[in-house]
N, C-alpha and C. Protein backbone atom coordinates (compact mmCIF):
# COMPACT_ATOMS: atom_id res chain seq x y z
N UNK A 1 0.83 -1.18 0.00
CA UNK A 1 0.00 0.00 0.00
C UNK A 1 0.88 1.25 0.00
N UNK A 2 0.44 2.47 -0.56
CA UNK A 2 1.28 3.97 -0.64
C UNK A 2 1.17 4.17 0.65
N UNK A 3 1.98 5.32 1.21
CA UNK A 3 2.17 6.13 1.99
C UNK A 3 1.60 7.86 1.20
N UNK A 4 0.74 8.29 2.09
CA UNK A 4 0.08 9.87 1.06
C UNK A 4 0.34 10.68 2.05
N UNK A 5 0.87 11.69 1.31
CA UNK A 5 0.31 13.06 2.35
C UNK A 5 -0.82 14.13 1.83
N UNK A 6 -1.99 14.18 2.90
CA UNK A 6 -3.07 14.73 2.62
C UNK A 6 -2.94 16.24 2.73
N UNK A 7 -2.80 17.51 1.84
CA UNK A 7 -3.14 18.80 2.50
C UNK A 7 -3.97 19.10 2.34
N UNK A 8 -5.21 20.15 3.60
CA UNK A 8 -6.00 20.57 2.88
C UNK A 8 -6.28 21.71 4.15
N UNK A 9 -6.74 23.06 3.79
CA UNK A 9 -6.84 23.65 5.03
C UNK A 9 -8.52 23.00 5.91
N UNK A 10 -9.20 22.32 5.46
CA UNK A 10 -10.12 22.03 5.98
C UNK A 10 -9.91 20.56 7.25
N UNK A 11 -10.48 20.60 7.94
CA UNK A 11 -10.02 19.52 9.02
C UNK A 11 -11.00 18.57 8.47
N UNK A 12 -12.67 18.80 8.02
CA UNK A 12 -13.38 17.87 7.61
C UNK A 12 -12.62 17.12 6.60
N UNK A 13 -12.46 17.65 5.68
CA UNK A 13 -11.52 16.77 4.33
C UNK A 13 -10.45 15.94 4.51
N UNK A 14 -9.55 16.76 5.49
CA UNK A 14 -8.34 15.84 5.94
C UNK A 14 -9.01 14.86 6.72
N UNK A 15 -9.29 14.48 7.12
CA UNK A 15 -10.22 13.46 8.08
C UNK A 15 -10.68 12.54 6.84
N UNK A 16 -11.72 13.32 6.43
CA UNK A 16 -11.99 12.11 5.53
C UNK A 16 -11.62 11.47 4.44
N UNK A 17 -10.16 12.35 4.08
CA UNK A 17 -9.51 11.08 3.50
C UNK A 17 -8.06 10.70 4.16
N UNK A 18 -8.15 10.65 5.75
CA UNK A 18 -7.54 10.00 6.03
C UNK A 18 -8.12 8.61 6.22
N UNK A 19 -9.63 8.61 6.83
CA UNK A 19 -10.29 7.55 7.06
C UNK A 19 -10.36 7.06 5.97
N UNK A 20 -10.80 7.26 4.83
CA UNK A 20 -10.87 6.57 3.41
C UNK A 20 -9.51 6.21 3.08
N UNK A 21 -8.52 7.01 2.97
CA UNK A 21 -7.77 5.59 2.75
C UNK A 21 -6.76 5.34 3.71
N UNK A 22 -6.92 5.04 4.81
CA UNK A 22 -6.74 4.37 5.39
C UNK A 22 -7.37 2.94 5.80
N UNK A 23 -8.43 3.23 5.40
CA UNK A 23 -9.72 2.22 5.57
C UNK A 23 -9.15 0.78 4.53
N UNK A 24 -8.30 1.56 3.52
CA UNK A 24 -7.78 0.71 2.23
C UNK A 24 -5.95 -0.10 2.08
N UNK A 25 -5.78 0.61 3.48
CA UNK A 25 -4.39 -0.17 3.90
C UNK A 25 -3.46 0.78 3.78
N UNK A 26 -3.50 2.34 3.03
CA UNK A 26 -2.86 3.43 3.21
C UNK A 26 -2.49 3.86 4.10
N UNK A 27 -0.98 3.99 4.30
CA UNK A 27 -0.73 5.21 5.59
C UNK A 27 -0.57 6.41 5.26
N UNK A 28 -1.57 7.53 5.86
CA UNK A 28 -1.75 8.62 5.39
C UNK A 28 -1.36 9.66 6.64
N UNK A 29 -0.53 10.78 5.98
CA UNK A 29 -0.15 11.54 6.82
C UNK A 29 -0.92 12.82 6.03
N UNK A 30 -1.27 13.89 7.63
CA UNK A 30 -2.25 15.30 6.90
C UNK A 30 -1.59 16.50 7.65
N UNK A 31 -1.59 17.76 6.45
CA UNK A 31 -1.25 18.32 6.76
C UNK A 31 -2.13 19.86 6.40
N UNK A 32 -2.36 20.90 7.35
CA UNK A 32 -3.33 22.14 7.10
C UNK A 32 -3.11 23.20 6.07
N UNK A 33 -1.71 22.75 5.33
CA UNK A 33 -1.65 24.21 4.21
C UNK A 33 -0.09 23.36 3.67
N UNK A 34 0.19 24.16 2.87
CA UNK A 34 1.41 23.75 1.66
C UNK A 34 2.71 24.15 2.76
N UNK A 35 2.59 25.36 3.78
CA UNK A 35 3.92 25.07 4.38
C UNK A 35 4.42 23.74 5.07
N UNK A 36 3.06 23.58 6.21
CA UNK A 36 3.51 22.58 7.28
C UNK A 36 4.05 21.41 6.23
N UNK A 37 2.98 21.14 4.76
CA UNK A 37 3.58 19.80 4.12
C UNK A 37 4.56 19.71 3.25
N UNK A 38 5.19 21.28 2.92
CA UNK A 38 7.16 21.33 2.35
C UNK A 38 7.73 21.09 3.43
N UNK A 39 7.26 21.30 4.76
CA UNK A 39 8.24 21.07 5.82
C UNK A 39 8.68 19.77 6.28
N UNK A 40 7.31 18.72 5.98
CA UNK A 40 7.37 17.17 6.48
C UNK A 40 7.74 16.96 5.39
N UNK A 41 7.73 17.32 3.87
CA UNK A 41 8.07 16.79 2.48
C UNK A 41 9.94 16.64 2.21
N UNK A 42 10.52 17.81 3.35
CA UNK A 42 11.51 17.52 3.48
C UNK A 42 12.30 16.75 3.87
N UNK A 43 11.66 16.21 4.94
CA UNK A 43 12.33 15.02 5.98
C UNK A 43 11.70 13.72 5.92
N UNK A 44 10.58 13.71 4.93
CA UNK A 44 9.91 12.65 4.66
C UNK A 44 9.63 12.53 3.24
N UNK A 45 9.09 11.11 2.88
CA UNK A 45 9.22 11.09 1.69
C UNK A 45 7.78 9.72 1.37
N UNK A 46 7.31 10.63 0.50
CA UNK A 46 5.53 9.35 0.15
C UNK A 46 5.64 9.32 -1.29
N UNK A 47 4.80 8.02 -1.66
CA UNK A 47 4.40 7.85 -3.00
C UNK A 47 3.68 8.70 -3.53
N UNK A 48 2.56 9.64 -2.70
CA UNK A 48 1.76 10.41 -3.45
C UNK A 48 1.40 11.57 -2.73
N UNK A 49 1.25 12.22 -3.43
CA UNK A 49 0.42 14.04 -2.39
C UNK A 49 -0.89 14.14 -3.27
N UNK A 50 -1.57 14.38 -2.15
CA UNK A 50 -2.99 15.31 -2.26
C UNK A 50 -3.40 15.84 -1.80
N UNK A 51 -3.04 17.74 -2.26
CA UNK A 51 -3.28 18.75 -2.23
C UNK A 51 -4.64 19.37 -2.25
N UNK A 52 -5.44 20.83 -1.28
CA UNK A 52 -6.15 21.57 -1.69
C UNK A 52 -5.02 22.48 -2.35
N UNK A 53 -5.88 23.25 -3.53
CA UNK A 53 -5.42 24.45 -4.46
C UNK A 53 -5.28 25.60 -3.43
N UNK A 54 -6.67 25.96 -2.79
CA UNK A 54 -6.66 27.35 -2.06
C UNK A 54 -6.52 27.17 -0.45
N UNK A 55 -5.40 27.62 0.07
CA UNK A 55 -5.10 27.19 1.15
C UNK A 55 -4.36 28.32 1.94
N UNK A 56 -4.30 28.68 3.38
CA UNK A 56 -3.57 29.82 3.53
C UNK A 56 -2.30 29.48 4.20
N UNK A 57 -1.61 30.38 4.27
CA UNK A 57 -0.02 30.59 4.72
C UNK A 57 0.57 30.38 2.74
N UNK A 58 0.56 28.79 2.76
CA UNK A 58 1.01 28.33 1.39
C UNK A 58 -0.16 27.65 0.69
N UNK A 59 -0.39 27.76 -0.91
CA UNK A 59 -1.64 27.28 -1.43
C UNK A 59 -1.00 26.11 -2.40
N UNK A 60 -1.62 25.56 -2.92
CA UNK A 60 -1.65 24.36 -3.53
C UNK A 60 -0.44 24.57 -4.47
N UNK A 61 -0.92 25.66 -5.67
CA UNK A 61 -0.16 25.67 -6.46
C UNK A 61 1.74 26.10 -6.03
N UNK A 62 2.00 26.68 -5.30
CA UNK A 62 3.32 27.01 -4.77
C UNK A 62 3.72 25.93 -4.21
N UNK A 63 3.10 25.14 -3.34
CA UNK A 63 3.67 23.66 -2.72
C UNK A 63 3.87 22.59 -3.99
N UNK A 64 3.20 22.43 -4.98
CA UNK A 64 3.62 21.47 -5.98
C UNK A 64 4.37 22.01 -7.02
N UNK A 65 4.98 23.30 -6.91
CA UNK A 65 6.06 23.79 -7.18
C UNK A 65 7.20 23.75 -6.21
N UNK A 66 7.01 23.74 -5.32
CA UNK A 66 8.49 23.72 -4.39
C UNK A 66 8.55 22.64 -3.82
N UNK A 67 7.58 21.31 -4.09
CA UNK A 67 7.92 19.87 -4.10
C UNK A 67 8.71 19.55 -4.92
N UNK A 68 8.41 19.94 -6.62
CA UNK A 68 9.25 19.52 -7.62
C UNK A 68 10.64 20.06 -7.77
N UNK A 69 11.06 20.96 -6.65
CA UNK A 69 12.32 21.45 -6.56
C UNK A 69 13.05 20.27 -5.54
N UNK A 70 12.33 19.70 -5.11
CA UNK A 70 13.20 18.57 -4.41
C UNK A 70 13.24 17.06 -4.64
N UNK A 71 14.51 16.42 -4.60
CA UNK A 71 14.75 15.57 -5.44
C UNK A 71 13.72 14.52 -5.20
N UNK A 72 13.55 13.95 -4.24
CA UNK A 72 12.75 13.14 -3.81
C UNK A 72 11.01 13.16 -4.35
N UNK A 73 10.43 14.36 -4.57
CA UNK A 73 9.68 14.38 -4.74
C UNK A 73 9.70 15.37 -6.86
N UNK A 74 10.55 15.11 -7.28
CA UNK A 74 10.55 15.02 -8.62
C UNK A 74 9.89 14.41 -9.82
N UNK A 75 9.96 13.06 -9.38
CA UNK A 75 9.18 12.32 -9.94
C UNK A 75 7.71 11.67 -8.88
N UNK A 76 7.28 11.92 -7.75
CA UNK A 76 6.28 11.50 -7.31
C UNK A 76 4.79 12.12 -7.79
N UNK A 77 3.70 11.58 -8.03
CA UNK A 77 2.56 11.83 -8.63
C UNK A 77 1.76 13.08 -7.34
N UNK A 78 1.59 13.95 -7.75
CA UNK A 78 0.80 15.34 -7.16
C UNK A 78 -0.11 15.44 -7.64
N UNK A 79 -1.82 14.97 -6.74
CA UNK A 79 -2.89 15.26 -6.83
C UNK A 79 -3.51 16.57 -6.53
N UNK A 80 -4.09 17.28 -7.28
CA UNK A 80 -4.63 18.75 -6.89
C UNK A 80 -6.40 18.05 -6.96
N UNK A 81 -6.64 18.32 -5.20
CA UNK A 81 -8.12 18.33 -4.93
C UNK A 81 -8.94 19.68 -4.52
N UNK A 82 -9.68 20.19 -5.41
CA UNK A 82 -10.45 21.97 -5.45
C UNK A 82 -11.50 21.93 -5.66
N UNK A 83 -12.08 22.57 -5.81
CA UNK A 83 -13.91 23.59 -5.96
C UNK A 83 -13.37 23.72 -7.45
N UNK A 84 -12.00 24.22 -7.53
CA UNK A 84 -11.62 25.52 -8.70
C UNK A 84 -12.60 24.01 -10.13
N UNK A 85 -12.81 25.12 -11.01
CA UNK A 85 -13.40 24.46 -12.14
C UNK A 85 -12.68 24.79 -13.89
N UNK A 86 -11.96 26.04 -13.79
CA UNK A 86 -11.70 26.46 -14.78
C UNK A 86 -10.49 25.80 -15.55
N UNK A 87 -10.50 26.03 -16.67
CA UNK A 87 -9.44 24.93 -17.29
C UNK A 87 -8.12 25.58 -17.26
N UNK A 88 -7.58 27.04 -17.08
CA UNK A 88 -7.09 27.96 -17.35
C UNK A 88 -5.77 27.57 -15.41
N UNK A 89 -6.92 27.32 -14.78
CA UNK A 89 -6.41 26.49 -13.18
C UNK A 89 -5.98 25.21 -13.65
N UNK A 90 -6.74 24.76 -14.03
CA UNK A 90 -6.04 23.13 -14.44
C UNK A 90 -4.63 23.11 -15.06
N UNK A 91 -4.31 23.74 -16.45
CA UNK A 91 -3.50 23.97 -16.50
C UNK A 91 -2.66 24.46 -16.29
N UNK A 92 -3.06 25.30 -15.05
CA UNK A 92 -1.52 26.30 -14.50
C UNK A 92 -0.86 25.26 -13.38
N UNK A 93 -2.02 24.38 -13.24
CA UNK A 93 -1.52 23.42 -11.93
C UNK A 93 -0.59 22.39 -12.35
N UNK A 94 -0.94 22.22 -13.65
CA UNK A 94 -0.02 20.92 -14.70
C UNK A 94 1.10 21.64 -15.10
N UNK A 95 1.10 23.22 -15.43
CA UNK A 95 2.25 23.24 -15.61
C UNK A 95 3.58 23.60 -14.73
N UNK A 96 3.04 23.83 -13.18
CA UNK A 96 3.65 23.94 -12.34
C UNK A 96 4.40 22.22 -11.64
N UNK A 97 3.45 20.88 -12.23
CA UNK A 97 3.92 20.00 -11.71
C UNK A 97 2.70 18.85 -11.22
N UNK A 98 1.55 19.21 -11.11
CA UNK A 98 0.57 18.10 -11.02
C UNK A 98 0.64 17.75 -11.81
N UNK A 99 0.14 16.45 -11.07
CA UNK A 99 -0.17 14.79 -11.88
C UNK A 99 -1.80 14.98 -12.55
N UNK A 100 -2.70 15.34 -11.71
CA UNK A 100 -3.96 15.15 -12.34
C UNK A 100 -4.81 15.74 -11.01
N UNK A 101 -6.32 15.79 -11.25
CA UNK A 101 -6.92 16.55 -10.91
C UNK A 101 -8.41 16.02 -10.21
N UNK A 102 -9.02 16.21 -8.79
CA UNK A 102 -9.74 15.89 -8.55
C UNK A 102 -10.94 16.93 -8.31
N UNK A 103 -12.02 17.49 -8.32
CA UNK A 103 -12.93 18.08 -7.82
C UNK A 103 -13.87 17.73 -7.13
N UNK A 104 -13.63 18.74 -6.16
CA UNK A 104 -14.68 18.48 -5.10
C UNK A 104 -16.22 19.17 -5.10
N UNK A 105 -17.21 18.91 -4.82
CA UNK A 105 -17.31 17.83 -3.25
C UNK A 105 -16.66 16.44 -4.06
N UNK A 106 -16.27 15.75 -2.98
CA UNK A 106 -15.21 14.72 -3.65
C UNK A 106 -15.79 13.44 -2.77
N UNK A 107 -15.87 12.20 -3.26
CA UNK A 107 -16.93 11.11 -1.99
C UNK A 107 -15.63 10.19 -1.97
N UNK A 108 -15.73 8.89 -1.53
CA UNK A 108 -15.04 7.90 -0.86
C UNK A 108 -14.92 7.31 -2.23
N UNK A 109 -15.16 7.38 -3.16
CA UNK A 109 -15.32 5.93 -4.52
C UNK A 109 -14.16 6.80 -5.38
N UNK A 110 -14.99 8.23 -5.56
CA UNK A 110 -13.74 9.14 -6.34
C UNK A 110 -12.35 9.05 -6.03
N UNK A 111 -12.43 9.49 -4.79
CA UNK A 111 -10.90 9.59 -3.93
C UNK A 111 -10.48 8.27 -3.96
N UNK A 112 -10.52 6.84 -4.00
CA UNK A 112 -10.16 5.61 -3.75
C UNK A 112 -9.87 5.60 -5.66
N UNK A 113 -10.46 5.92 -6.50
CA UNK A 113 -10.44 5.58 -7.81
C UNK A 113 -9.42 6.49 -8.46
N UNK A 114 -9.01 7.73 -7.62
CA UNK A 114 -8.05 8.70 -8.02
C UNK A 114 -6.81 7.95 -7.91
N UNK A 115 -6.74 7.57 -6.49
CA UNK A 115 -5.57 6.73 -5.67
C UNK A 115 -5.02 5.77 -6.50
N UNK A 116 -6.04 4.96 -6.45
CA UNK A 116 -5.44 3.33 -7.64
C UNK A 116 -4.96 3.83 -8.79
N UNK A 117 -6.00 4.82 -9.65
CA UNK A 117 -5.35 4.93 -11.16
C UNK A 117 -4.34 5.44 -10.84
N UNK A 118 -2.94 6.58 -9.89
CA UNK A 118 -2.27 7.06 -9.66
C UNK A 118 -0.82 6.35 -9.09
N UNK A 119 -1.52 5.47 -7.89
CA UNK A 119 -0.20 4.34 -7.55
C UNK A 119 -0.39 3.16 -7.53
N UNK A 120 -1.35 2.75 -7.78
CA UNK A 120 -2.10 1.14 -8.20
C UNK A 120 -3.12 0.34 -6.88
C-alpha cells in the first residue's frame, strides 16, 4: 500500500480522507496548508500528495512547485483536490507540476479511484 500526504486547510476533508484511505491499507499523513507539508516533504518522503489548491499561509499551487524542486519528490505523482473548475487552473496546476486533478465535493469511490489509477 502507498504512503500519502493529505493537504487541505479544511479539518473535515483531511479526516476524511484519512479515514478513506486508510480504511484501504494506506498510511496517510495530513497536513493544514502547503507550508507545514514542504516542511514534512523535506524530511519525509511518500508515494503520493494530495493537495487543496486554495489554502492559507502556502496554497496548492506554490507547494507542488516547491515539491518539484526537491529531489525526492521530482518524480512523485501530485494530486490537486479543489472547488476551482476552470481549465485555465487546471493547466496552470499541470504546468507547475501536477499529476492530475480531482474536484470536489469529492466522496469515498472518487478519492479511492483517483488513488489506484495514480499508484495502483
Amino acid at each position: 500500500m502507498a504512503s500519502i500526504l493529505a493537504v487541505d486547510d479544511s479539518e473535515a476533508i483531511r479526516t476524511m480522507m484519512k479515514v478513506v484511505l486508510e480504511s484501504e491499507g494506506h498510511t496517510v499523513f495530513v497536513k493544514a496548508d502547503g507550508r507545514e507539508a514542504l516542511d514534512f516533504a523535506k524530511t519525509h518522503t511518500v508515494d503520493l500528495v494530495i493537495t487543496d489548491l486554495n489554502m492559507p499561509v502556502m496554497g496548492g499551487m506554490s507547494l507542488v512547485s516547491n515539491l518539484r524542486r526537491l529531489d525526492s519528490y521530482k518524480a512523485k505523482p501530485i494530486l490537486v483536490i479543489t472547488t476551482e473548475t476552470a481549465d485555465y487552473k487546471k493547466q496552470k496546476a499541470k504546468g507547475v507540476g501536477a499529476t492530475g486533478w480531482i474536484a470536489k465535493p469529492v466522496d469515498k469511490e472518487r478519492l479511492l479511484m483517483a488513488v489506484r489509477k495514480t499508484v495502483g
